[in-house]
N, C-alpha and C. Protein backbone atom coordinates (compact mmCIF):
# COMPACT_ATOMS: atom_id res chain seq x y z
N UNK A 1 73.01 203.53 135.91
CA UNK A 1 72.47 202.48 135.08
C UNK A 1 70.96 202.69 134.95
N UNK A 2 70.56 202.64 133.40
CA UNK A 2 68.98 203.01 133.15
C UNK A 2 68.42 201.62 132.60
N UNK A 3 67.48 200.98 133.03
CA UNK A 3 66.66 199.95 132.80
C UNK A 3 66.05 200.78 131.46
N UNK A 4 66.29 199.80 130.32
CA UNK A 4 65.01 199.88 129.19
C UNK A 4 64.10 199.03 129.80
N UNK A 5 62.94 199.51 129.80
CA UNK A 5 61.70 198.83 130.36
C UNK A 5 60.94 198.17 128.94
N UNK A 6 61.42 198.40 127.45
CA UNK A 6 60.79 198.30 126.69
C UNK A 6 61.34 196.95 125.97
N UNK A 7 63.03 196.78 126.68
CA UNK A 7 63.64 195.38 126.28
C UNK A 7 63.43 194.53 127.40
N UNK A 8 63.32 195.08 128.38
CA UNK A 8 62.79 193.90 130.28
C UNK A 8 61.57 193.43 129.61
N UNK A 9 60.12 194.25 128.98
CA UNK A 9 58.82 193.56 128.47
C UNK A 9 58.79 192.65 127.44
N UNK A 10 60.22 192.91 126.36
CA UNK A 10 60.23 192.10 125.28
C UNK A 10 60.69 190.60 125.54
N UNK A 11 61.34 190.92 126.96
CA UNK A 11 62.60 189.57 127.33
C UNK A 11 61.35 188.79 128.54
N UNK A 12 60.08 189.52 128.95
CA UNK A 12 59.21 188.83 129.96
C UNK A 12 58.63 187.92 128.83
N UNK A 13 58.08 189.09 127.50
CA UNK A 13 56.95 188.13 126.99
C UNK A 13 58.03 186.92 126.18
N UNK A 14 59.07 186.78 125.93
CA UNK A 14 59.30 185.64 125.14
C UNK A 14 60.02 184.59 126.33
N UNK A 15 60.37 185.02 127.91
CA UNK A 15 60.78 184.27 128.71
C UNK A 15 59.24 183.45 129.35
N UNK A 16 58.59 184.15 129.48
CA UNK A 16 57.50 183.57 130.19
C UNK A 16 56.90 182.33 129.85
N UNK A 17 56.67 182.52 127.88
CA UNK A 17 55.93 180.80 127.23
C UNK A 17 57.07 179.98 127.64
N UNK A 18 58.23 180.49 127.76
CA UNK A 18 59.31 179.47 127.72
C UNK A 18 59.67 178.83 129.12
N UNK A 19 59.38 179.54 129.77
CA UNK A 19 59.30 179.06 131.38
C UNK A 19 58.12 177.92 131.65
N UNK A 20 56.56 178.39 131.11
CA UNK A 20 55.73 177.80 130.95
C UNK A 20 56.08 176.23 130.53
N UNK A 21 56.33 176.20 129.35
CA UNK A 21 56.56 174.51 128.48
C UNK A 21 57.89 174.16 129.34
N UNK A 22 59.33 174.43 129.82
CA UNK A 22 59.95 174.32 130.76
C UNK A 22 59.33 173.62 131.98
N UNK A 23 58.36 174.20 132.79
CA UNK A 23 57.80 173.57 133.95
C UNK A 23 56.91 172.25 133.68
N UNK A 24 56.02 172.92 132.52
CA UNK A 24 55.03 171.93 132.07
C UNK A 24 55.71 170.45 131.95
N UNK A 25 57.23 170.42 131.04
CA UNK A 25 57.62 169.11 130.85
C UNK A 25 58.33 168.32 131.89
N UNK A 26 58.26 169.67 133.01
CA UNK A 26 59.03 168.71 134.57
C UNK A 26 57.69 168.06 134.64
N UNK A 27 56.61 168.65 134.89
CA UNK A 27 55.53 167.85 135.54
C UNK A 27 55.20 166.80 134.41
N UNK A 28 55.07 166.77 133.16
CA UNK A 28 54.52 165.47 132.62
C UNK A 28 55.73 164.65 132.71
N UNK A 29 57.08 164.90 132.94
CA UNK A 29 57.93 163.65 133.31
C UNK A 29 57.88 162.64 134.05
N UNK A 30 57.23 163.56 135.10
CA UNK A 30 57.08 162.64 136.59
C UNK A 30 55.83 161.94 136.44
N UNK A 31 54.71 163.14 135.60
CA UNK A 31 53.14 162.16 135.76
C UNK A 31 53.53 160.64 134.53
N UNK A 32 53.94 161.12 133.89
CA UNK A 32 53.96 159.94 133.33
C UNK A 32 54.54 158.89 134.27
N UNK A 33 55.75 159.39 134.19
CA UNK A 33 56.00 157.39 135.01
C UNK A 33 55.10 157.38 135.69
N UNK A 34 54.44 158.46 136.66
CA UNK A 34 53.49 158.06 138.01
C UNK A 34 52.45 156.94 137.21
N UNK A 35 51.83 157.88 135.94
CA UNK A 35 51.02 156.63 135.29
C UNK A 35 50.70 155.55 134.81
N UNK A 36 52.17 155.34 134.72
CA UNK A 36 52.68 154.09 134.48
C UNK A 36 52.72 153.21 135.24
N UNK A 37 53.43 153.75 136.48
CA UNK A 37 52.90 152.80 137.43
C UNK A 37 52.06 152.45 138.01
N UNK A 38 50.73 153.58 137.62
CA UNK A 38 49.16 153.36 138.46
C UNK A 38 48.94 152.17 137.99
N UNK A 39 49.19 152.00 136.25
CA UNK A 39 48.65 151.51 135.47
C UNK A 39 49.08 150.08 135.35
N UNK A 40 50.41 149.87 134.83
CA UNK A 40 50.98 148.70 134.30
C UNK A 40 51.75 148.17 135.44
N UNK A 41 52.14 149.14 136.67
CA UNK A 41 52.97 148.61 137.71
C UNK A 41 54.57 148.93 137.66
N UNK A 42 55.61 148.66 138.92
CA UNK A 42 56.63 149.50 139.09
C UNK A 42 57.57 148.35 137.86
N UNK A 43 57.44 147.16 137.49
CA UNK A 43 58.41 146.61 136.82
C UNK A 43 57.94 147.07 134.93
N UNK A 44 57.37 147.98 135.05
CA UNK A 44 57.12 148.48 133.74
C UNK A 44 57.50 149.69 134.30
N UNK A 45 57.37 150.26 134.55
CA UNK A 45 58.37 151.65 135.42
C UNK A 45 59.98 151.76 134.99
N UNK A 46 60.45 150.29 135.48
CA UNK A 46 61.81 150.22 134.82
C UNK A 46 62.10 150.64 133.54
N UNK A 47 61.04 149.59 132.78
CA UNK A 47 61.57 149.67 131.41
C UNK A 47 61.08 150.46 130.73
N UNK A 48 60.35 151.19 131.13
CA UNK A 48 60.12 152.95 130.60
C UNK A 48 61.25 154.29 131.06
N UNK A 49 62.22 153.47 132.16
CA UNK A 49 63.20 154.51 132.42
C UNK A 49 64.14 154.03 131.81
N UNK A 50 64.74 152.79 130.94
CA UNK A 50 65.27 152.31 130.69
C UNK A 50 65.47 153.43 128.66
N UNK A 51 64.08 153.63 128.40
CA UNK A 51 63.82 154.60 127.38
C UNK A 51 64.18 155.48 127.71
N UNK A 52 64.13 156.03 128.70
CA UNK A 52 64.43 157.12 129.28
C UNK A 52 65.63 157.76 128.90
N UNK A 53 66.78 156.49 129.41
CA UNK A 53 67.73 156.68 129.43
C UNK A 53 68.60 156.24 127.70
N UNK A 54 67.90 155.98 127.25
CA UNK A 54 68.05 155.62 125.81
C UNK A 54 67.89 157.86 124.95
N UNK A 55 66.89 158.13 125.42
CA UNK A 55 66.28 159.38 124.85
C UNK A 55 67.73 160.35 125.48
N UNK A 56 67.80 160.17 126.69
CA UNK A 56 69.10 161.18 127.04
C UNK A 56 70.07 161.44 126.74
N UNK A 57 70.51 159.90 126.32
CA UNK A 57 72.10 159.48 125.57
C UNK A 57 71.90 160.56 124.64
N UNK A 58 70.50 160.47 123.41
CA UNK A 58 70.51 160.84 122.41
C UNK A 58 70.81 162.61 122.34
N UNK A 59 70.02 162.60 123.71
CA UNK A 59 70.25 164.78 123.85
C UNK A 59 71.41 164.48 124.13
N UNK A 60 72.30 164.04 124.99
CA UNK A 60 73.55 164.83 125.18
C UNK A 60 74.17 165.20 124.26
N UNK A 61 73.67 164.97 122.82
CA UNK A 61 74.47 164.90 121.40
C UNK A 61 74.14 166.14 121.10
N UNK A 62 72.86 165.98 120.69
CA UNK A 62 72.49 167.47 120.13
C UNK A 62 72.07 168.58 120.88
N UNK A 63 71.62 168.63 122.01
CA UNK A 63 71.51 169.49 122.98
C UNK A 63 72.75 170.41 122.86
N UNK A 64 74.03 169.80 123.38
CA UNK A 64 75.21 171.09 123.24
C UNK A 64 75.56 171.57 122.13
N UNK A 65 75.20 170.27 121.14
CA UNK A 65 75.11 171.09 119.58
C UNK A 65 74.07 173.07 119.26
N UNK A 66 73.44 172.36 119.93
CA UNK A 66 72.00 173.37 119.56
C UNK A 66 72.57 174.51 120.17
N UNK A 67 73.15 174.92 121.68
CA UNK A 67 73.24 175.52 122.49
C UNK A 67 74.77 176.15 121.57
N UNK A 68 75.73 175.66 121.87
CA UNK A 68 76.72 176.16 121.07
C UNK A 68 75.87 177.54 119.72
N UNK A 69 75.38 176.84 118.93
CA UNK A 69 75.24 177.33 117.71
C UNK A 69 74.03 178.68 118.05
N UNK A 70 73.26 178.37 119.44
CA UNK A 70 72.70 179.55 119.21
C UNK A 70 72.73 180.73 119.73
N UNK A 71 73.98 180.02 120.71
CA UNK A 71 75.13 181.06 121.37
C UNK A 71 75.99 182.22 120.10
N UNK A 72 76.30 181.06 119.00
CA UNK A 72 76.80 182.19 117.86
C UNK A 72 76.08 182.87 117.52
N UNK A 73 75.01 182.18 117.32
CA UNK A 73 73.75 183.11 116.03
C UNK A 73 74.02 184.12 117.31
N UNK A 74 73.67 184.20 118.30
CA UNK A 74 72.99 185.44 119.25
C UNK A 74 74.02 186.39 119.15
N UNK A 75 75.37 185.96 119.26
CA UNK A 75 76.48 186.97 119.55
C UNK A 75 76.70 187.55 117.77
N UNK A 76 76.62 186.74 116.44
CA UNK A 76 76.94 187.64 115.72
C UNK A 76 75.25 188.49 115.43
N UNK A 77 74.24 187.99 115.74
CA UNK A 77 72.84 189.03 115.59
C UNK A 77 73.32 190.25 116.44
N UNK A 78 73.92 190.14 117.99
CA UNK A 78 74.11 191.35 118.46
C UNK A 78 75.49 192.54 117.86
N UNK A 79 75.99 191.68 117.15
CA UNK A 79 77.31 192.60 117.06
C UNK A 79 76.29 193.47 115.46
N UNK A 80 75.58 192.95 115.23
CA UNK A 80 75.56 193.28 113.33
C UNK A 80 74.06 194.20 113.63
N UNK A 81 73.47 193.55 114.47
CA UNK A 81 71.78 193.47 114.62
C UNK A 81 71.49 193.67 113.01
N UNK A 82 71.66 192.60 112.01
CA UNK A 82 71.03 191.95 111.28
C UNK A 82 71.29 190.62 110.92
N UNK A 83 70.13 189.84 110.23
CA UNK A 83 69.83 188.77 110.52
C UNK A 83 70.76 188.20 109.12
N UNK A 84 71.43 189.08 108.21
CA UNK A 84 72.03 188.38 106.78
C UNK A 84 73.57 187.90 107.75
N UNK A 85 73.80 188.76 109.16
CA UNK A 85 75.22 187.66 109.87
C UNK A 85 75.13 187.11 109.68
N UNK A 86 74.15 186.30 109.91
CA UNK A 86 73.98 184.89 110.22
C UNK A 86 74.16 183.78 109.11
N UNK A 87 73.52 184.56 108.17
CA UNK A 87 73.83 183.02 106.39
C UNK A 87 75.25 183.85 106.33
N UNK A 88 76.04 182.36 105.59
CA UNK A 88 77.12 182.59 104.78
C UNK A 88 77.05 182.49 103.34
N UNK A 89 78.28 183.55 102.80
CA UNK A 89 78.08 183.67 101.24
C UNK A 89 79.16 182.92 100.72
């Protein structure tokens, strides 16, 4: 087995921003409520998780939507490696 080193660099530089904004939005999850509660206190805490949980309902919808579909795009881009797979005629 031979490592392309030239698809490992292509798959660092587009994994890496994505790891980046990934971590970034664990930490503003948490700072926020934290700020919230510096600020307004823990019974406003609630009802900002209460949004919270309003915003999640909403991903569970389209989240597996998204994921599904870009599971296809990826598998017919690799079978064709061109990008006209992808539209239909």
């Amino acid at each position: 087995m031979v490592w392309d080193s030239r698809a490992i660099l292509e798959l660092i530089k587009i994994g890496v921003p994505i790891l980046a904004i990934g971590y970034s939005y664990q930490v503003f999850s948490v700072a926020d409520r934290t700020l919230v509660a510096w600020v307004k206190g823990t019974e406003a805490v609630g009802h900002y998780a209460l949004a919270g949980l309003a915003i999640a309902a909403v991903q569970s919808v389209y989240l597996p939507l998204g994921i599904a579909t870009y599971s296809k795009a990826n598998h017919a881009y690799g079978r064709s490696q061109s990008l006209a797979s992808l539209v239909r005629r």
